[in-house]
C-alpha atoms as a PDB file:
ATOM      1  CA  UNK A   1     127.336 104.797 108.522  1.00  0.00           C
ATOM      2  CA  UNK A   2     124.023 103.812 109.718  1.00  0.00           C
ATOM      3  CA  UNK A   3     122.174 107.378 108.312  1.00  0.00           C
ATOM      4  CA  UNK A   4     124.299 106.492 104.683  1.00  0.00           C
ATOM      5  CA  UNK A   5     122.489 103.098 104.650  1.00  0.00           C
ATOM      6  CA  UNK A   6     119.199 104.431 105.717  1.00  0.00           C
ATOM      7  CA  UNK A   7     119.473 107.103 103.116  1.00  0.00           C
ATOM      8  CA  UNK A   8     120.326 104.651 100.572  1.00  0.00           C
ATOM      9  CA  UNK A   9     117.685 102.024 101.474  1.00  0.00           C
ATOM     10  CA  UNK A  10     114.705 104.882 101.270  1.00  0.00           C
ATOM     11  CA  UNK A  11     116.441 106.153  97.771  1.00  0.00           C
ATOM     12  CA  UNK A  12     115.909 102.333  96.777  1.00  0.00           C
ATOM     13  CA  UNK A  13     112.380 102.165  98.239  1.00  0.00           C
ATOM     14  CA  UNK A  14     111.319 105.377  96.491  1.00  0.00           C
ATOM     15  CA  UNK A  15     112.751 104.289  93.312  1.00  0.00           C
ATOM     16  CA  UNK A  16     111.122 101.059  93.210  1.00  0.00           C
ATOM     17  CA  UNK A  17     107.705 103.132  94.052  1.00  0.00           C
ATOM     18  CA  UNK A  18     108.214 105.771  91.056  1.00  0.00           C
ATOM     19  CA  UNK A  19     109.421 102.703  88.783  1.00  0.00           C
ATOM     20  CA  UNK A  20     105.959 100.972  90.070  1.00  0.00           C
ATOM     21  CA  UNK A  21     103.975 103.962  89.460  1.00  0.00           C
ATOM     22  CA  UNK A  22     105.241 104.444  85.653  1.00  0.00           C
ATOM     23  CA  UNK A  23     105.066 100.763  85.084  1.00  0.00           C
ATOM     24  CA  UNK A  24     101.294 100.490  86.007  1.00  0.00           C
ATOM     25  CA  UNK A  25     100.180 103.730  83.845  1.00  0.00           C
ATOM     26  CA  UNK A  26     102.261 102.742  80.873  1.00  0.00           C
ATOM     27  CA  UNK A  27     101.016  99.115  81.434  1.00  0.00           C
ATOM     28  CA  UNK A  28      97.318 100.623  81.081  1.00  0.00           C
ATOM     29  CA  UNK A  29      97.757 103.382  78.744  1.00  0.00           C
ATOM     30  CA  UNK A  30     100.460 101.610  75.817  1.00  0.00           C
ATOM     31  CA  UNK A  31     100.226  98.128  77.160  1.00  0.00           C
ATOM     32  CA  UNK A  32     104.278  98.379  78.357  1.00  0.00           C
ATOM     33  CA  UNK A  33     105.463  95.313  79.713  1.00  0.00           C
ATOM     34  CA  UNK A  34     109.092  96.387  81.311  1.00  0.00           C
ATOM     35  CA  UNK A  35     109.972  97.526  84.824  1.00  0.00           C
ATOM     36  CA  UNK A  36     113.479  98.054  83.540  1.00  0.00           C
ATOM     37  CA  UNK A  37     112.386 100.243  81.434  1.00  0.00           C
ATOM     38  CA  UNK A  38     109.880 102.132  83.911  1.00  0.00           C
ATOM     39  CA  UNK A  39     112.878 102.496  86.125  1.00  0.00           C
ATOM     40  CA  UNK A  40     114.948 103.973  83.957  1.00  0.00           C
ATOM     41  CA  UNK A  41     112.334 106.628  83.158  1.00  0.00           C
ATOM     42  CA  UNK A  42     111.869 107.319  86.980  1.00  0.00           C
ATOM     43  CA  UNK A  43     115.342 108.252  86.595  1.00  0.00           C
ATOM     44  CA  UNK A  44     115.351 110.387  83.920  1.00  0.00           C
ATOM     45  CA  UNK A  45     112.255 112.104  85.062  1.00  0.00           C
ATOM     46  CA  UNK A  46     113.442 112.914  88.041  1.00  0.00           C
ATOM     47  CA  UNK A  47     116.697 114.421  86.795  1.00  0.00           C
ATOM     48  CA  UNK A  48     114.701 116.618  84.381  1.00  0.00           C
ATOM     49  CA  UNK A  49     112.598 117.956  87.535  1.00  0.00           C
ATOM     50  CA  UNK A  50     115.577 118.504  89.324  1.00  0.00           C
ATOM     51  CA  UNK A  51     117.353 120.499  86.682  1.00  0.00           C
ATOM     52  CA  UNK A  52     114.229 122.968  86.007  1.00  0.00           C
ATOM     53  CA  UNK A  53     112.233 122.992  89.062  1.00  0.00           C
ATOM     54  CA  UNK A  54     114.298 125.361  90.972  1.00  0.00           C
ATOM     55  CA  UNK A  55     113.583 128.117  88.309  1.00  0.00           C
ATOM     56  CA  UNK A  56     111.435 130.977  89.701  1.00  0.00           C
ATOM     57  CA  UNK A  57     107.598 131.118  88.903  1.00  0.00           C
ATOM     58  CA  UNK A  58     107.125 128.785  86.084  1.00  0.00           C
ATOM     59  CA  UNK A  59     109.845 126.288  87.135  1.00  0.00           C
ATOM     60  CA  UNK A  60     107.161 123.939  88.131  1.00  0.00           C
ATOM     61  CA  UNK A  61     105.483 124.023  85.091  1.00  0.00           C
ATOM     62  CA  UNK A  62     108.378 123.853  82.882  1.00  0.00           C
ATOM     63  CA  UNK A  63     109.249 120.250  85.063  1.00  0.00           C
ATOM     64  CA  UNK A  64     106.045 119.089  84.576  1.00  0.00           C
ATOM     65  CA  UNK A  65     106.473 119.341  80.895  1.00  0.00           C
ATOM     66  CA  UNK A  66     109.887 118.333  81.102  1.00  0.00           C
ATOM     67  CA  UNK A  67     108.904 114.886  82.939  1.00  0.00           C
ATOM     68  CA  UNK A  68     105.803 114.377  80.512  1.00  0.00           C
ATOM     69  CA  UNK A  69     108.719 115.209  77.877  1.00  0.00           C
ATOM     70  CA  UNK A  70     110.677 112.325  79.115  1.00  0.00           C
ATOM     71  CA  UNK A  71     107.791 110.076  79.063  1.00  0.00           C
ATOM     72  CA  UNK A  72     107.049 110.975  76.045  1.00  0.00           C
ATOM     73  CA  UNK A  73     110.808 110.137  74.813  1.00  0.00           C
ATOM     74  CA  UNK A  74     110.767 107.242  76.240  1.00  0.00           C
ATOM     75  CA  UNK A  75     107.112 105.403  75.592  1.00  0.00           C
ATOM     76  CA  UNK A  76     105.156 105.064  71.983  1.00  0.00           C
ATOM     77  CA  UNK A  77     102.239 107.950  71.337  1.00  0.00           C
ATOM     78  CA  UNK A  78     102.424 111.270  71.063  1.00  0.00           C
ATOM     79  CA  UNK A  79     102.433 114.321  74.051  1.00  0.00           C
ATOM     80  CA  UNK A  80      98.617 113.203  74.941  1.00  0.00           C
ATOM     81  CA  UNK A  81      99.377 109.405  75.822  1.00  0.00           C
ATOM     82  CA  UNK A  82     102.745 110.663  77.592  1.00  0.00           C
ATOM     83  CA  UNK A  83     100.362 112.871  79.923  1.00  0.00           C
ATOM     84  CA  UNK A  84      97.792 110.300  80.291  1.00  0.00           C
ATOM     85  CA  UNK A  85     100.862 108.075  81.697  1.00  0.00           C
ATOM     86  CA  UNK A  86     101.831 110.879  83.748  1.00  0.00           C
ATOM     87  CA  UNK A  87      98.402 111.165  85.566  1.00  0.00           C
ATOM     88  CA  UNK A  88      97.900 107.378  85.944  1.00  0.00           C
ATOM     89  CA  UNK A  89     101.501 107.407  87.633  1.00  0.00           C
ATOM     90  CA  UNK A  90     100.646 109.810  90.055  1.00  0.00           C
ATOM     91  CA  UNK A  91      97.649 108.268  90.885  1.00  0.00           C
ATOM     92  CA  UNK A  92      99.242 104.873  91.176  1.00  0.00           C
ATOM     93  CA  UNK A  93     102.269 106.400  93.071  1.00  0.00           C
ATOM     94  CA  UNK A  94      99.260 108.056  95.671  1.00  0.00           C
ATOM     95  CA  UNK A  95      97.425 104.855  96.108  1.00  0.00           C
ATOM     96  CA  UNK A  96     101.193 102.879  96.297  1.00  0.00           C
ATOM     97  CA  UNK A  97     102.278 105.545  98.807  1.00  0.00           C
ATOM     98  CA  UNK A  98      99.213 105.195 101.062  1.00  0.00           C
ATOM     99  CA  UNK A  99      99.783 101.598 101.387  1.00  0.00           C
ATOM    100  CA  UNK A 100     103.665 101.521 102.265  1.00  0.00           C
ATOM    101  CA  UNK A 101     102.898 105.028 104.494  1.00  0.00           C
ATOM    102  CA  UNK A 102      99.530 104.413 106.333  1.00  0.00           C
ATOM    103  CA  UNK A 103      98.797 100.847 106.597  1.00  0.00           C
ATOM    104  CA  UNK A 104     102.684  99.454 106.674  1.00  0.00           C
ATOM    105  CA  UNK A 105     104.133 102.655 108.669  1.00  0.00           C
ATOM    106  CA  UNK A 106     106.786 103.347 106.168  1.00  0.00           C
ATOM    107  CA  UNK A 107     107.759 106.705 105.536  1.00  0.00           C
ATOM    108  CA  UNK A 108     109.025 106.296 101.754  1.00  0.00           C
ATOM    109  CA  UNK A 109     108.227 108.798  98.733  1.00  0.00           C
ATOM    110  CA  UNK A 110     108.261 108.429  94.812  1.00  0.00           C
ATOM    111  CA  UNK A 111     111.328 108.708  93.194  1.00  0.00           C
ATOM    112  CA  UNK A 112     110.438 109.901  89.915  1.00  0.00           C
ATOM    113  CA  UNK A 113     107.094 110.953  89.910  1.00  0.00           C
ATOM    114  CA  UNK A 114     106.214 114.088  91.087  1.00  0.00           C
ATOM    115  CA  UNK A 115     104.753 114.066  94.551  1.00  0.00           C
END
């Protein structure tokens, strides 16, 4: 039971960090105001690179458009201001990542943007 609950509680962790990480770049980029909303996205995202990221030699390109797709779907602007989100993430999910991993000893990830 204990490895369930551990797996669950880093799921949570990594959620909250991808949800943080969309939530920061979509605060700077389209002046978003909703974690909910982030989260959800971190979701999504992830679900698209799931379901395309497996395919051989372009699959990680195809999920990289695929996740700027569903940021794209889900925050105002066009294909350019859903990529600038997407690079502001991952550099906000780096810098969040270093913080939880190096200074607090946590060994999380980023559930929804791509690490």
């Amino acid at each position: 039971m204990a490895p369930l609950i551990g797996a669950l509680v880093a799921f949570i962790v990594a959620l909250l960090v991808g949800g943080l990480a969309i939530y920061l770049a979509a605060g700077v980029v389209v002046d978003a105001h909703s974690y909910e909303h982030a989260i959800v996205t971190a979701i999504v995202g992830a679900i698209g690179w799931a379901l395309t990221s497996w395919i051989p030699l372009l699959g990680p390109i195809i999920a990289l458009i695929v996740w700027i797709g569903v940021i794209n779907w889900r925050y105002p602007g066009g294909w350019v201001t859903a990529a600038a989100i997407g690079v502001i993430a991952w550099l906000s999910a780096l810098v969040i990542l270093f913080v939880l991993n190096a200074i607090l000893g946590l060994g999380v990830g980023a559930f929804g943007v791509p690490i």
